[in-house]
Protein backbone atom coordinates (compact mmCIF):
# COMPACT_ATOMS: atom_id res chain seq x y z
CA UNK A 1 13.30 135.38 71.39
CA UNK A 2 16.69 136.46 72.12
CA UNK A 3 19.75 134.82 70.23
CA UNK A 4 21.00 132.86 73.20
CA UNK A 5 17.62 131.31 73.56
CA UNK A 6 17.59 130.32 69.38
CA UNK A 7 21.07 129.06 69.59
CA UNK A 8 19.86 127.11 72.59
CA UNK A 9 16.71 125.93 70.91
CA UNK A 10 18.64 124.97 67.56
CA UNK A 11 21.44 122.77 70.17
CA UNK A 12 18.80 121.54 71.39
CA UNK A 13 17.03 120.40 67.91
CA UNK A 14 20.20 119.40 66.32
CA UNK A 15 20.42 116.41 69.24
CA UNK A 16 20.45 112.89 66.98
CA UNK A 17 20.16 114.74 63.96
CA UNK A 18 20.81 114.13 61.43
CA UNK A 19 23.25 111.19 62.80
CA UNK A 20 20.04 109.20 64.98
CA UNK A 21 17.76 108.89 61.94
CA UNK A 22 20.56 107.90 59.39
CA UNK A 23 21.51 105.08 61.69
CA UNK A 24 17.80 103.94 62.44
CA UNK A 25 17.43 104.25 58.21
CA UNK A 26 20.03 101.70 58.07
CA UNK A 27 19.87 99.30 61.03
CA UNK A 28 15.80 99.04 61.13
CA UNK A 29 16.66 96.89 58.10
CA UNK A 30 18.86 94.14 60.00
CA UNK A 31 17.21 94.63 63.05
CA UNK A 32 14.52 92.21 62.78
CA UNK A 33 16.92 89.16 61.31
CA UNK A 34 18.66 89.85 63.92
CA UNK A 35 16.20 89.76 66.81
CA UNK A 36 14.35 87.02 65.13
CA UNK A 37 18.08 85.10 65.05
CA UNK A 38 18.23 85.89 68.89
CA UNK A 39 14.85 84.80 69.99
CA UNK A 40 15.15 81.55 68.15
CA UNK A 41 18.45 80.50 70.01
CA UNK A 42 17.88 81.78 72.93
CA UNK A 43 14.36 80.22 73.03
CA UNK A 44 15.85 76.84 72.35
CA UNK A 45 18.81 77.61 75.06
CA UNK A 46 16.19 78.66 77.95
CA UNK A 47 14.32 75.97 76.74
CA UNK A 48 17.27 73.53 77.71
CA UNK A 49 17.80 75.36 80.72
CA UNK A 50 14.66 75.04 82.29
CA UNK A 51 13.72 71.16 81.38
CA UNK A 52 17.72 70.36 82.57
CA UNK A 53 17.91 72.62 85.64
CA UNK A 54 13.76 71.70 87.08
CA UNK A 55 14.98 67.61 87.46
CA UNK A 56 14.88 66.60 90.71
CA UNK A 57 18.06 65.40 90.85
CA UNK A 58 19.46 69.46 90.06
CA UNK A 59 17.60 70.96 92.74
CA UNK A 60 18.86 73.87 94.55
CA UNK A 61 18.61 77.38 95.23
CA UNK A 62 20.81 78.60 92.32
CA UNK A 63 18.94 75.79 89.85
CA UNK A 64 15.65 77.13 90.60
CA UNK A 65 16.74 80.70 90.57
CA UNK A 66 18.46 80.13 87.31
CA UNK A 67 14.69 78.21 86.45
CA UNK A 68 12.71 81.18 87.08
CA UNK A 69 15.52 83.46 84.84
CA UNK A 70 15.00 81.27 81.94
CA UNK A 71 11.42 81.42 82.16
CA UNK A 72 11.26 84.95 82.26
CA UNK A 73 13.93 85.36 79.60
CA UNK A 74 12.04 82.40 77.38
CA UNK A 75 8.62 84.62 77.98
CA UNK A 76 10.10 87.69 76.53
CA UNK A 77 12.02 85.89 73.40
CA UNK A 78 8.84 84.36 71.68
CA UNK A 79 6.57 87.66 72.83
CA UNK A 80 8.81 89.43 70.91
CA UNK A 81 8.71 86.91 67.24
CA UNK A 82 5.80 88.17 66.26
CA UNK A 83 6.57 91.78 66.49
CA UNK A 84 10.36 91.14 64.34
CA UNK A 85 8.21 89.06 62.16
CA UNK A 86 5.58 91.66 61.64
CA UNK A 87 7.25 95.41 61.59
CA UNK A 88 10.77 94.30 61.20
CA UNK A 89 10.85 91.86 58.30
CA UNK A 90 9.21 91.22 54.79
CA UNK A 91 8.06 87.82 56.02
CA UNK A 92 4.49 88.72 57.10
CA UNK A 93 4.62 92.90 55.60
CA UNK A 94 1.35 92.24 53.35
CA UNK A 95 -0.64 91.27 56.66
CA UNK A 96 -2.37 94.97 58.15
CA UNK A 97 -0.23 96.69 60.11
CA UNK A 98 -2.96 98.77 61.63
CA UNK A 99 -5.66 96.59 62.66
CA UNK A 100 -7.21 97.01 65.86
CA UNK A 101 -6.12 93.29 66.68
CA UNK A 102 -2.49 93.99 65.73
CA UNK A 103 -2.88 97.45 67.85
CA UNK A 104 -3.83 95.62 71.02
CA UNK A 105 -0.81 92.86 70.52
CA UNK A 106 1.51 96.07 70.23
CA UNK A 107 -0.06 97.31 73.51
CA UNK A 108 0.37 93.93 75.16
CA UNK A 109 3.56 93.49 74.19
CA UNK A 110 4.89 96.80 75.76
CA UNK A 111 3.45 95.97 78.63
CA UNK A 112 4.45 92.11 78.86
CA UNK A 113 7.43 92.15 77.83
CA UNK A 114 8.93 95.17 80.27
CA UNK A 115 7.39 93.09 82.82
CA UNK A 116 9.24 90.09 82.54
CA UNK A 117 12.24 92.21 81.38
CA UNK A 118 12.15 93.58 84.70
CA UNK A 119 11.54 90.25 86.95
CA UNK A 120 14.80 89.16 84.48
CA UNK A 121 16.89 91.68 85.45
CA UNK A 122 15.69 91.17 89.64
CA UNK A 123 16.01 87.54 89.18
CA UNK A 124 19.64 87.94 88.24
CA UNK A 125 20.40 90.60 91.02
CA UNK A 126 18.98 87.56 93.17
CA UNK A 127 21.20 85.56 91.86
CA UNK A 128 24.28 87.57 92.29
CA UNK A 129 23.37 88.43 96.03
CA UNK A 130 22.67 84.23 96.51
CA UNK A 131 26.27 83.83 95.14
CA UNK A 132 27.93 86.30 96.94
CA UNK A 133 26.98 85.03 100.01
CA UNK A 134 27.71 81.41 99.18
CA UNK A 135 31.45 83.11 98.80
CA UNK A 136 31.54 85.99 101.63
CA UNK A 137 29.49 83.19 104.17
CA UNK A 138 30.14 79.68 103.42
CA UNK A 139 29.28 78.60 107.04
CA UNK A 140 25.90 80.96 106.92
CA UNK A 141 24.82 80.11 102.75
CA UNK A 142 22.32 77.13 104.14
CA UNK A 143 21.10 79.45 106.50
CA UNK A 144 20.51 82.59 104.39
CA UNK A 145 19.89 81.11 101.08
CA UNK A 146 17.77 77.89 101.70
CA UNK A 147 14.75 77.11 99.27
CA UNK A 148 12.22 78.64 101.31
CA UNK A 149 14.30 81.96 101.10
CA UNK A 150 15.06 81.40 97.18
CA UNK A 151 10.96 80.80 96.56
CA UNK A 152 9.99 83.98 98.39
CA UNK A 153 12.77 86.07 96.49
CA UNK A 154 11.75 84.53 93.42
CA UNK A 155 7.66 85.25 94.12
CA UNK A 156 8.53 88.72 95.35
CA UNK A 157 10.45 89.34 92.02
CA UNK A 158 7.26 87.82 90.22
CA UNK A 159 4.52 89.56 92.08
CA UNK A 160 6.45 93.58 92.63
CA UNK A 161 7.98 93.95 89.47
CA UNK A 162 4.44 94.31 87.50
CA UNK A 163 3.55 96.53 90.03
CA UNK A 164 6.54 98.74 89.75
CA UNK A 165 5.59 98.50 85.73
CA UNK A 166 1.98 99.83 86.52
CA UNK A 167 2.49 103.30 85.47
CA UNK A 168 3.43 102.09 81.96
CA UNK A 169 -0.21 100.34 81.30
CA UNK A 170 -1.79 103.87 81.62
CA UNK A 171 0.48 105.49 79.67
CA UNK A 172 -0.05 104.09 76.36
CA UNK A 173 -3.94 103.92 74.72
CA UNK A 174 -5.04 102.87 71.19
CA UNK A 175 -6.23 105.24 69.02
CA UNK A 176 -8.19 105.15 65.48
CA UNK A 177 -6.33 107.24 63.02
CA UNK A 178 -7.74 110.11 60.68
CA UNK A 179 -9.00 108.48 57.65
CA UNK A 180 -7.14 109.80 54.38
CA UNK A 181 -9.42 110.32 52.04
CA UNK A 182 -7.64 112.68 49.96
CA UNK A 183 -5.56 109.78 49.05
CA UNK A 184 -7.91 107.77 47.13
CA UNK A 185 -9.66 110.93 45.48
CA UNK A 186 -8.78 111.29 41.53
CA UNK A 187 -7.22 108.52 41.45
CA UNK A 188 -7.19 105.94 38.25
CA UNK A 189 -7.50 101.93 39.96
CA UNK A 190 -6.74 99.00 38.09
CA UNK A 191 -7.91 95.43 39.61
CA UNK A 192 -4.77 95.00 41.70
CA UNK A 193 -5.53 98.29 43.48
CA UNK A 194 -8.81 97.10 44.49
CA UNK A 195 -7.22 95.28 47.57
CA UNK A 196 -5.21 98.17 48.45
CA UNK A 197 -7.94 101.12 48.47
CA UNK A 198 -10.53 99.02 50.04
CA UNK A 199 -7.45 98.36 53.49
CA UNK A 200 -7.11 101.72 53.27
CA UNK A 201 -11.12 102.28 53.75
CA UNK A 202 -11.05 99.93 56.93
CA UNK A 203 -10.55 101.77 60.01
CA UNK A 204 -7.01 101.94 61.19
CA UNK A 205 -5.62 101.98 64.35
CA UNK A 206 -2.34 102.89 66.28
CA UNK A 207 -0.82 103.17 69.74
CA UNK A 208 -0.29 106.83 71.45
CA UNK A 209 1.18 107.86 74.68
CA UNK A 210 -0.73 109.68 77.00
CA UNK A 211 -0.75 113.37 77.28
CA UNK A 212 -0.46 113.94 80.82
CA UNK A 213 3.77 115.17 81.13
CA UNK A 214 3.60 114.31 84.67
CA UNK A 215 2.83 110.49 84.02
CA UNK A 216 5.38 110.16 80.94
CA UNK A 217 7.98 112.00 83.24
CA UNK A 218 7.39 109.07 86.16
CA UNK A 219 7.63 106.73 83.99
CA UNK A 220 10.87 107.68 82.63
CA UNK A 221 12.71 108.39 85.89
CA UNK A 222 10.81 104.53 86.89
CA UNK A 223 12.17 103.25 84.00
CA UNK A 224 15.77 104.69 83.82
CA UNK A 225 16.33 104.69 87.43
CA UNK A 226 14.19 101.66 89.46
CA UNK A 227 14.52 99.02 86.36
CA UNK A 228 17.62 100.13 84.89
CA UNK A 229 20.18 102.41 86.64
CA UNK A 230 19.68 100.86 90.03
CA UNK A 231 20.54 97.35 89.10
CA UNK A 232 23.61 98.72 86.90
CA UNK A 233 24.47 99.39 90.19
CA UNK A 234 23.95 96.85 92.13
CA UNK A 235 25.43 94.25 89.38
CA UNK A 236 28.66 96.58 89.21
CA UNK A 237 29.72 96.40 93.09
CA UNK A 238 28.36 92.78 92.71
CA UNK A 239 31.00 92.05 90.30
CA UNK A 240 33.36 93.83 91.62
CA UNK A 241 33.13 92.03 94.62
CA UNK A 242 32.90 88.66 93.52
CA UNK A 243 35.97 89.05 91.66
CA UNK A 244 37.37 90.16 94.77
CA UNK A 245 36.59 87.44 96.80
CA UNK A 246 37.47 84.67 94.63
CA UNK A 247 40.76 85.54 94.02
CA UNK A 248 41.16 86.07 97.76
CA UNK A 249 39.22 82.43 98.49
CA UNK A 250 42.10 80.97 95.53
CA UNK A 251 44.68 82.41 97.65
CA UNK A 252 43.42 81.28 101.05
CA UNK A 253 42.77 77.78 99.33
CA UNK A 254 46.53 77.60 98.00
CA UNK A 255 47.73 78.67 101.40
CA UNK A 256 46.16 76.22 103.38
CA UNK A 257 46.54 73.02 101.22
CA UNK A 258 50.24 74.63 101.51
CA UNK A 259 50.28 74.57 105.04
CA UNK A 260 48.38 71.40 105.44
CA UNK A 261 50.56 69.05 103.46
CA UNK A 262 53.61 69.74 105.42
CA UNK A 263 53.91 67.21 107.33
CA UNK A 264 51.72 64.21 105.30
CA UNK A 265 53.56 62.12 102.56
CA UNK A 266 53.94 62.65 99.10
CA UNK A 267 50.16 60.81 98.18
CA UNK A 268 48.13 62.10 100.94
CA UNK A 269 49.70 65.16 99.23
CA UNK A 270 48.73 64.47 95.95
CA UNK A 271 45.27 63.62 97.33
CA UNK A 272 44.74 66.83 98.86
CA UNK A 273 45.60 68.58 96.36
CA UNK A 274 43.32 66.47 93.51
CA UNK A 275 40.14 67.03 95.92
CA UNK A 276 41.04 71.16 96.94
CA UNK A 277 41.59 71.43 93.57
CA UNK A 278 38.04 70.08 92.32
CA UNK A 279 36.09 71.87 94.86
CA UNK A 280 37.71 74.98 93.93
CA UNK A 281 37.89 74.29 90.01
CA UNK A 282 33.40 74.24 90.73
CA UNK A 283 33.11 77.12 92.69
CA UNK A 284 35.67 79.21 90.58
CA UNK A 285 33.48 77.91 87.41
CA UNK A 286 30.42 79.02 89.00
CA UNK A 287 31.13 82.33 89.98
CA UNK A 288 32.90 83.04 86.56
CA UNK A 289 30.39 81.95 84.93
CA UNK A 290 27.89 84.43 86.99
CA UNK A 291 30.91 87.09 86.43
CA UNK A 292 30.21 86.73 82.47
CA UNK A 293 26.64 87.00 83.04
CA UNK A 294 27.08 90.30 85.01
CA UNK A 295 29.50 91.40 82.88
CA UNK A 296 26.87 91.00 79.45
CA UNK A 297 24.44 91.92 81.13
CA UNK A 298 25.93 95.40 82.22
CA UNK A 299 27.12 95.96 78.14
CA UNK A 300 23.50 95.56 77.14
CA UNK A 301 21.35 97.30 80.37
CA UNK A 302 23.73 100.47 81.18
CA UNK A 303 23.49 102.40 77.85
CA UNK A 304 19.70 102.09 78.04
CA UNK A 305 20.09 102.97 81.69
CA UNK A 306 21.67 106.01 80.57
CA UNK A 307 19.99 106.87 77.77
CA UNK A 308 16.54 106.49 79.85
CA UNK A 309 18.32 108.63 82.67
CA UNK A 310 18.88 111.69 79.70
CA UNK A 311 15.46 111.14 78.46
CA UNK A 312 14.26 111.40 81.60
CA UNK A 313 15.94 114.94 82.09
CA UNK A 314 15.31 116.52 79.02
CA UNK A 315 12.01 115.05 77.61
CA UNK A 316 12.56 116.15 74.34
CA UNK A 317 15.19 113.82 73.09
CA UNK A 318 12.74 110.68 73.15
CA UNK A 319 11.50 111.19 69.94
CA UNK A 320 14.64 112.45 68.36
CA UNK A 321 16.83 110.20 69.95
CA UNK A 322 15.13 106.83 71.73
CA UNK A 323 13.19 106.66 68.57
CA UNK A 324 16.71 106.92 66.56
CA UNK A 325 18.53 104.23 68.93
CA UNK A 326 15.58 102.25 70.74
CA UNK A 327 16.30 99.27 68.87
């Protein structure tokens, strides 16, 4: 090997290290509070959401998309308790970590929860396109976004995204690990060992990613690009536009009332005014409201996008770096 191709090889090692696995060290001991805090509120919140927005009396098209967001969200929060619980606390660390029933939640839990990560994300891409048009086409927004059109957007986002997720259920398999028995050879046990030789006797299991390149490199440039990068940029010109277009709606609003109240007394004035005001005041809530959304939703998606996008390129950094930062 030439000394380009070792200085190349040791940039190429010294990626995340050893900065990636002194952060992990440190935050894999908060992480689980944290994501157990999370899930609990945001549980309760979707919770809210969905028996408020699903009356009768709040139907429409940006209710029942919002209804099928907070499901999906609400699905992913409690799939996810058990894991904090499990790998991320000391609430529930005595309980085997590599049983073949814990190894097969693991699996389903990679797979679930990307799922209806994914029909989140779509759902809320929906939901930016269903405002935008309400904005850009006020006299076309019945048309366009009725509630037959909302319930086949939200099916299609239901019934696609776990087939755009297929690759990912092949690419993981669980697999029984080497038994140690080196480790229980010469060894002195009291009573309370007992317990802990005899788990270590059972068989034990753990979840591997397949060895075919090709697959793990589709399911990258899937995951990094189709469920992440794409709808970074989607939501971004989204946003951008919305913003846009309600400060130029606020302007045209201010101009008309202007130009309408010429020539009408003082409390047909006042009038005007009161009712252009509240009409505005609900769509200007609305739409900053789904401007926040966007906006949170871009700090928490694009770094993963990215970071999917790099692992995607240069294969090597997922286990020194995704592993480091995943969380």
């Amino acid at each position: 090997m030439s000394g380009s191709e070792e200085n190349g090889s040791d940039a190429m090692v010294a990626y995340c290290v050893p900065g990636g696995q002194n952060f992990q060290r440190v935050y894999v001991k908060v992480h689980g509070y944290i994501a157990l805090i999370i899930c609990l509120l945001g549980s309760v919140a979707n919770s809210v959401n969905i028996a408020v927005l699903s009356r009768k009396e709040m139907a429409s098209s940006t209710n029942s998309i919002l209804t099928a967001l907070a499901v999906a969200d609400l699905l992913v929060m409690i799939d996810y308790i058990p894991l904090a619980l499990h790998i991320y606390t000391d609430i529930a660390e005595e309980l085997n970590r590599n049983s073949y029933a814990w190894a097969v939640y693991v699996y389903f839990h990679s797979i679930f929860s990307q799922t209806f990560h994914t029909i989140s994300i779509w759902l809320t891409i929906t939901l930016a396109v269903w405002r935008f048009v309400a904005i850009k086409f006020p006299q076309k927004n019945k048309m366009l976004c009725n509630k037959r059109n909302t319930n086949i957007a939200i099916a299609i986002a239901y019934i696609v995204c776990p087939i755009v997720c297929l690759p990912i259920y092949f690419a993981m398999n669980i697999q029984e690990l080497p038994k140690r028995k080196d480790f229980t050879e010469n060894v002195t046990m009291n009573e309370t060992d007992v317990l802990n030789v005899s788990a270590l006797s059972e068989p034990m299991y753990a979840i591997s990613m397949t060895n075919n390149q090709n697959l793990l490199t589709a399911i990258f440039w899937i995951y990094s690009v189709f469920l992440k990068l794409i709808p970074c940029v989607v939501l971004s010109i989204l946003s951008v536009c919305l913003i846009l277009k309600m400060k130029s709606s606020d302007r045209r609003r201010q101009k008309l009332l202007k130009k309408s109240t010429v020539a009408i007394n003082e409390g047909e004035k006042a009038r005007l005014n009161e009712d252009g005001g509240k009409r505005g005041g609900r769509t200007d809530r609305t739409t900053r409201m789904l401007v926040a959304l966007l906006g949170l939703f871009l700090a928490t998606e694009l770094p993963q996008a990215l970071f999917g996008l790099l692992t995607a390129i240069a294969p090597h950094l997922f286990k020194m770096c995704y592993y480091a930062f995943g969380q």
